[in-house]
C-alpha atoms as a PDB file:
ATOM      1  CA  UNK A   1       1.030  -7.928  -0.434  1.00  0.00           C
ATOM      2  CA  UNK A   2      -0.152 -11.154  -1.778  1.00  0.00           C
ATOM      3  CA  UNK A   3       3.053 -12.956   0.247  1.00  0.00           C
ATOM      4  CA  UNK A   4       1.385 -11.023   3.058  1.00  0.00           C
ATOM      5  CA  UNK A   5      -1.851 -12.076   2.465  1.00  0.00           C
ATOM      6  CA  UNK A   6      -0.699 -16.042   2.695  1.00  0.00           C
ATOM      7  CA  UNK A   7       0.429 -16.138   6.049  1.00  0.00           C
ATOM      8  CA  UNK A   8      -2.140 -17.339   8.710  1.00  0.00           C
ATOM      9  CA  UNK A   9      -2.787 -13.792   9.713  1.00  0.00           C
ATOM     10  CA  UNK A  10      -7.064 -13.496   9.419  1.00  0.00           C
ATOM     11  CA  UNK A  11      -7.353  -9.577  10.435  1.00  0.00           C
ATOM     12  CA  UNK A  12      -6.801  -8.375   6.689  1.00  0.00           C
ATOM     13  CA  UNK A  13      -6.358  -4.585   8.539  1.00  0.00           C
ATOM     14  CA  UNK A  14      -3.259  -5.903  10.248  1.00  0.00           C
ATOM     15  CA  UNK A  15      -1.848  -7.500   7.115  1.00  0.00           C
ATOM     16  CA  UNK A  16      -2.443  -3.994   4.965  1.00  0.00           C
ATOM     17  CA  UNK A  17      -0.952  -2.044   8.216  1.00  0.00           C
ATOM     18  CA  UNK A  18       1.744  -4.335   7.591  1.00  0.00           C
ATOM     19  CA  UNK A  19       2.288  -3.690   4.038  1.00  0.00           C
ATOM     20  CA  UNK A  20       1.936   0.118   4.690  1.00  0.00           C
ATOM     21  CA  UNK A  21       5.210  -0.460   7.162  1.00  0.00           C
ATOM     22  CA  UNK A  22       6.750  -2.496   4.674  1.00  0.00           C
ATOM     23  CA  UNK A  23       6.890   0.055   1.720  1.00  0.00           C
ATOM     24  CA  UNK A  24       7.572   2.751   4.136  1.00  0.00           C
ATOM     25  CA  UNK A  25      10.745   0.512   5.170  1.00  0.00           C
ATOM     26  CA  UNK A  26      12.150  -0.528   1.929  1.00  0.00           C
ATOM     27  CA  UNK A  27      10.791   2.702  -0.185  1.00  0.00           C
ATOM     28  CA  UNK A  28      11.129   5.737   2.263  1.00  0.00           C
ATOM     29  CA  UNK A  29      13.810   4.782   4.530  1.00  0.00           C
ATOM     30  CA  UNK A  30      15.842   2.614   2.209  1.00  0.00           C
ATOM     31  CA  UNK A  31      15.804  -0.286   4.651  1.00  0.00           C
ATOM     32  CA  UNK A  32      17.315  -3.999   3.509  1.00  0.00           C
ATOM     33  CA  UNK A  33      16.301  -7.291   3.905  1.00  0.00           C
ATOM     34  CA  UNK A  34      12.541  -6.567   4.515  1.00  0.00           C
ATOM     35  CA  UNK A  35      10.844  -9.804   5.072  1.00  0.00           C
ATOM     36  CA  UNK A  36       7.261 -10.373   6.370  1.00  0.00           C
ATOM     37  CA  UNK A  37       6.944 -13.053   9.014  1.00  0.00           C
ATOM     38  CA  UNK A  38       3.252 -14.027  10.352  1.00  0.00           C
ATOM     39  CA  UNK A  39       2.868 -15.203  13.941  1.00  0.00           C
ATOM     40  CA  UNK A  40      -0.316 -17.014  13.484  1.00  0.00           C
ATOM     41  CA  UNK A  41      -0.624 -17.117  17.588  1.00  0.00           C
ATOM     42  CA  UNK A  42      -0.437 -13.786  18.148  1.00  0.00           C
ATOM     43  CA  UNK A  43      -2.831 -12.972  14.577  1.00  0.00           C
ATOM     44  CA  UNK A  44       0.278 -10.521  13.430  1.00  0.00           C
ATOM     45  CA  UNK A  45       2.853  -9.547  10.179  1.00  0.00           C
ATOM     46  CA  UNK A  46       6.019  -8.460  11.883  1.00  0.00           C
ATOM     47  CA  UNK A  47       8.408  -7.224   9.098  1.00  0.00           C
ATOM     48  CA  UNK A  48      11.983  -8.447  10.226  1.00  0.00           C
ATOM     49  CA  UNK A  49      14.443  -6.077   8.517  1.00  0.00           C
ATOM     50  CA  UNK A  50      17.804  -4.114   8.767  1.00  0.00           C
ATOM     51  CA  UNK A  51      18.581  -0.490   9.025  1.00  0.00           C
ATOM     52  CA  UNK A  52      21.619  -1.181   7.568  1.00  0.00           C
ATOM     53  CA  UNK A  53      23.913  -4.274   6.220  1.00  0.00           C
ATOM     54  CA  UNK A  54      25.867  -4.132   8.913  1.00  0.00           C
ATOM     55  CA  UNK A  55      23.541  -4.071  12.034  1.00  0.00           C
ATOM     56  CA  UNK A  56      21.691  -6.405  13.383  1.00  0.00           C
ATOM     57  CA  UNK A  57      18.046  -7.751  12.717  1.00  0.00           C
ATOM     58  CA  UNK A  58      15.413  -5.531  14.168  1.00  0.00           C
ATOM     59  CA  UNK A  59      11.663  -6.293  14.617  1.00  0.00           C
ATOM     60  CA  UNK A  60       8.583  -3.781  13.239  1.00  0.00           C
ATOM     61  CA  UNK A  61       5.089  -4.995  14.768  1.00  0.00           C
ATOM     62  CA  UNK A  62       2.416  -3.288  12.601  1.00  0.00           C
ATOM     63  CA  UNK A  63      -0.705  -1.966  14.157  1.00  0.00           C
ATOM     64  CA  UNK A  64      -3.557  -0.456  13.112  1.00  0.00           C
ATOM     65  CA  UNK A  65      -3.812   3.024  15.457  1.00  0.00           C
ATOM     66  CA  UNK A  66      -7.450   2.245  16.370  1.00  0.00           C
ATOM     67  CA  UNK A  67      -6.520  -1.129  18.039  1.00  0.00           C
ATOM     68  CA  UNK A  68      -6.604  -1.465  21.037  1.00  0.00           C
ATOM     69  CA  UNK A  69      -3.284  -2.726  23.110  1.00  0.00           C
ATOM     70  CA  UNK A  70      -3.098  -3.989  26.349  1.00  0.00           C
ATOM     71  CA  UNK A  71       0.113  -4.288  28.799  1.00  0.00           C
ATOM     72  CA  UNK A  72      -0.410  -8.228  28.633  1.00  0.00           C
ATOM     73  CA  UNK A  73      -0.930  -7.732  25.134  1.00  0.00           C
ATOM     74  CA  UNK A  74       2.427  -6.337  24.704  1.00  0.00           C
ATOM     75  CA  UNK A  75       4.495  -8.404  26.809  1.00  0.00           C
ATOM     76  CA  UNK A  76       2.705 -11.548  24.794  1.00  0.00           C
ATOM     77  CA  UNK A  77       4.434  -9.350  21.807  1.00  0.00           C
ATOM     78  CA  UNK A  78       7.461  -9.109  22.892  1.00  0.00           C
ATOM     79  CA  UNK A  79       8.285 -12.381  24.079  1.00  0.00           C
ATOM     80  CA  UNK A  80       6.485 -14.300  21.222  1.00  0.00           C
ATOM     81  CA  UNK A  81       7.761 -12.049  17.682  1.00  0.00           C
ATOM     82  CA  UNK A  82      11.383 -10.620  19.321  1.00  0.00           C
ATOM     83  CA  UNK A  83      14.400 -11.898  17.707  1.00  0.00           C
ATOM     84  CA  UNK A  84      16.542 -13.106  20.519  1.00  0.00           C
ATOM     85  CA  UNK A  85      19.276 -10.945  21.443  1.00  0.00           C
ATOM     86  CA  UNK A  86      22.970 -11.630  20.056  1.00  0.00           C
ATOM     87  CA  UNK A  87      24.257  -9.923  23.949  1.00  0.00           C
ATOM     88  CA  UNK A  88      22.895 -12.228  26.367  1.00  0.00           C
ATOM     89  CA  UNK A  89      22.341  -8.610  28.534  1.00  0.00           C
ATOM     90  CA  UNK A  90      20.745  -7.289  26.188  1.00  0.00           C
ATOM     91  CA  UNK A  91      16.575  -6.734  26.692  1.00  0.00           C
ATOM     92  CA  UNK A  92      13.877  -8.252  24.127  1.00  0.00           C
ATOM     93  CA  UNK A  93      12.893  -5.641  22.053  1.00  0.00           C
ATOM     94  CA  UNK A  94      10.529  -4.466  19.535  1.00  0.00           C
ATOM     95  CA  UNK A  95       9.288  -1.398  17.358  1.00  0.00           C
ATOM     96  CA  UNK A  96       6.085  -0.826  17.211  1.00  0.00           C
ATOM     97  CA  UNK A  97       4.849   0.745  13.811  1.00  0.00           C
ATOM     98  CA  UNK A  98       1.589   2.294  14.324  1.00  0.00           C
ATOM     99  CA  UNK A  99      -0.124   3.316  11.418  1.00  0.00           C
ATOM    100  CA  UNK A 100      -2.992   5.879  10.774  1.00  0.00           C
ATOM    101  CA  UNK A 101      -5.568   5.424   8.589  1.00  0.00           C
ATOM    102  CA  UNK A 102      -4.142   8.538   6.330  1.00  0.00           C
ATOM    103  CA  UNK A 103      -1.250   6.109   6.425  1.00  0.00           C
ATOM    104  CA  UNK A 104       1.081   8.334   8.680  1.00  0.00           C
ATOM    105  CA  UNK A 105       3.352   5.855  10.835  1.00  0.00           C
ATOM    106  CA  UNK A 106       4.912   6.528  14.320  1.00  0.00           C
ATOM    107  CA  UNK A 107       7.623   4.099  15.068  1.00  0.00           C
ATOM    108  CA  UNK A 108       7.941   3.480  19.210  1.00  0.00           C
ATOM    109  CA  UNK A 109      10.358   0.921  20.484  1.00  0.00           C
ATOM    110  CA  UNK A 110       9.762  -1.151  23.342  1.00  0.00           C
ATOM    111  CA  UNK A 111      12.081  -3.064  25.422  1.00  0.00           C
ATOM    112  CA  UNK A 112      11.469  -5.458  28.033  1.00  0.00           C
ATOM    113  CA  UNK A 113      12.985  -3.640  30.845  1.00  0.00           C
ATOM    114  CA  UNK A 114      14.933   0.010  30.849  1.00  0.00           C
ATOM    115  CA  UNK A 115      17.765   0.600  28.492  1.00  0.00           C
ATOM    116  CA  UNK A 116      20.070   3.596  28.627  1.00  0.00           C
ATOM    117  CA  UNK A 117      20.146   5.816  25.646  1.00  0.00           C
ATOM    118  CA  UNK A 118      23.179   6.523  23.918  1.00  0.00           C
ATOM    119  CA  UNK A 119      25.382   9.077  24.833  1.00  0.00           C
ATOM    120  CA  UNK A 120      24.588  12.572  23.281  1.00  0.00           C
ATOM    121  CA  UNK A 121      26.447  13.288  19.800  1.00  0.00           C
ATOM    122  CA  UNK A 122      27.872  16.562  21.259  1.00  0.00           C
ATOM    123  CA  UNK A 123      31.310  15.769  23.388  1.00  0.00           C
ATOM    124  CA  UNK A 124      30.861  19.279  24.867  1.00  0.00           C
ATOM    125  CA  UNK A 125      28.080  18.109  27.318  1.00  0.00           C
ATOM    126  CA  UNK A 126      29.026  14.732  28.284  1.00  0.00           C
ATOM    127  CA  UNK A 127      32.561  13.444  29.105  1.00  0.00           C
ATOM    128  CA  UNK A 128      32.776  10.408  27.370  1.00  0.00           C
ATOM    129  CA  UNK A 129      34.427   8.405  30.226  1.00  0.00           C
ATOM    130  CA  UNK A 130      32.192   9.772  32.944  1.00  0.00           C
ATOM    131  CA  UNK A 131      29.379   8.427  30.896  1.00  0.00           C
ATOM    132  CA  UNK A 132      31.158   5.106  30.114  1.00  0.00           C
ATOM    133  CA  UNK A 133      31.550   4.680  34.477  1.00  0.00           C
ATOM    134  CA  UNK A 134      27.730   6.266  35.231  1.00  0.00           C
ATOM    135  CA  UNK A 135      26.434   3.325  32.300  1.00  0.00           C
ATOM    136  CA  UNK A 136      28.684   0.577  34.195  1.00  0.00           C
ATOM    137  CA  UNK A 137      27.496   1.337  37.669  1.00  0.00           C
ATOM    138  CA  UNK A 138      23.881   1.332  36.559  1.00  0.00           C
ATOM    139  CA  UNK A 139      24.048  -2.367  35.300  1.00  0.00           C
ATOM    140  CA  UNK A 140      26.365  -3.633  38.398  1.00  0.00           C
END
């Protein structure tokens, strides 16, 4: 918290939302490589962090819930605390971690731009190679 509290980040709400999202991360969903980073332009903690060892870095924005977020405000987001992308095809993205003030988060991810979502886990419903050509035609 204290690491927290030393980057230029003056909305001490923001920096405890950020902490809240932080031990959720690391303590509840057994996260790695957890580190705060302040982006003093935007007055925010993003927490920078893997789901697992293997996969790539992926960015939490903490906010409180009673903030207020505009669509400027969130393209400003994602353009100034996104990692950029390893795929150059791949969209800027972020998760937002909103927290409550009972300290319930809701994670939503945003991406600059559609994505298509994964194929479903049941290979009864989708054939996967008629999914593999309906995802290639979409991004001709």
């Amino acid at each position: 918290f204290t690491e927290m509290m030393s980057l230029d980040v003056s909305d001490s709400t923001q920096v405890y939302a950020a902490f809240l999202v932080y031990l959720d991360l690391l303590e509840g969903r057994n996260w790695h490589e957890v580190k705060p980073v302040g982006v003093a332009e935007l007055q925010l903690v993003c927490l920078h962090a893997r789901a697992r060892e293997q996969e790539g870095v992926q960015v939490m924005v903490p906010v409180p819930a009673h903030i207020l977020i505009s669509h400027d405000r969130l393209r400003e987001i994602l353009k100034k605390a996104s990692v950029p992308p390893e795929a150059p095809d791949t969209p800027l993205s972020v998760t937002l971690a909103i927290v409550e003030t009972d300290s319930t988060i809701v994670y939503y991810q945003m991406t600059d731009g559609f994505v298509m979502p994964d194929p479903p886990d049941d290979t009864e419903d989708v054939d996967n190679k008629q999914w593999r050509k309906k995802r290639k035609k979409l991004f001709k």
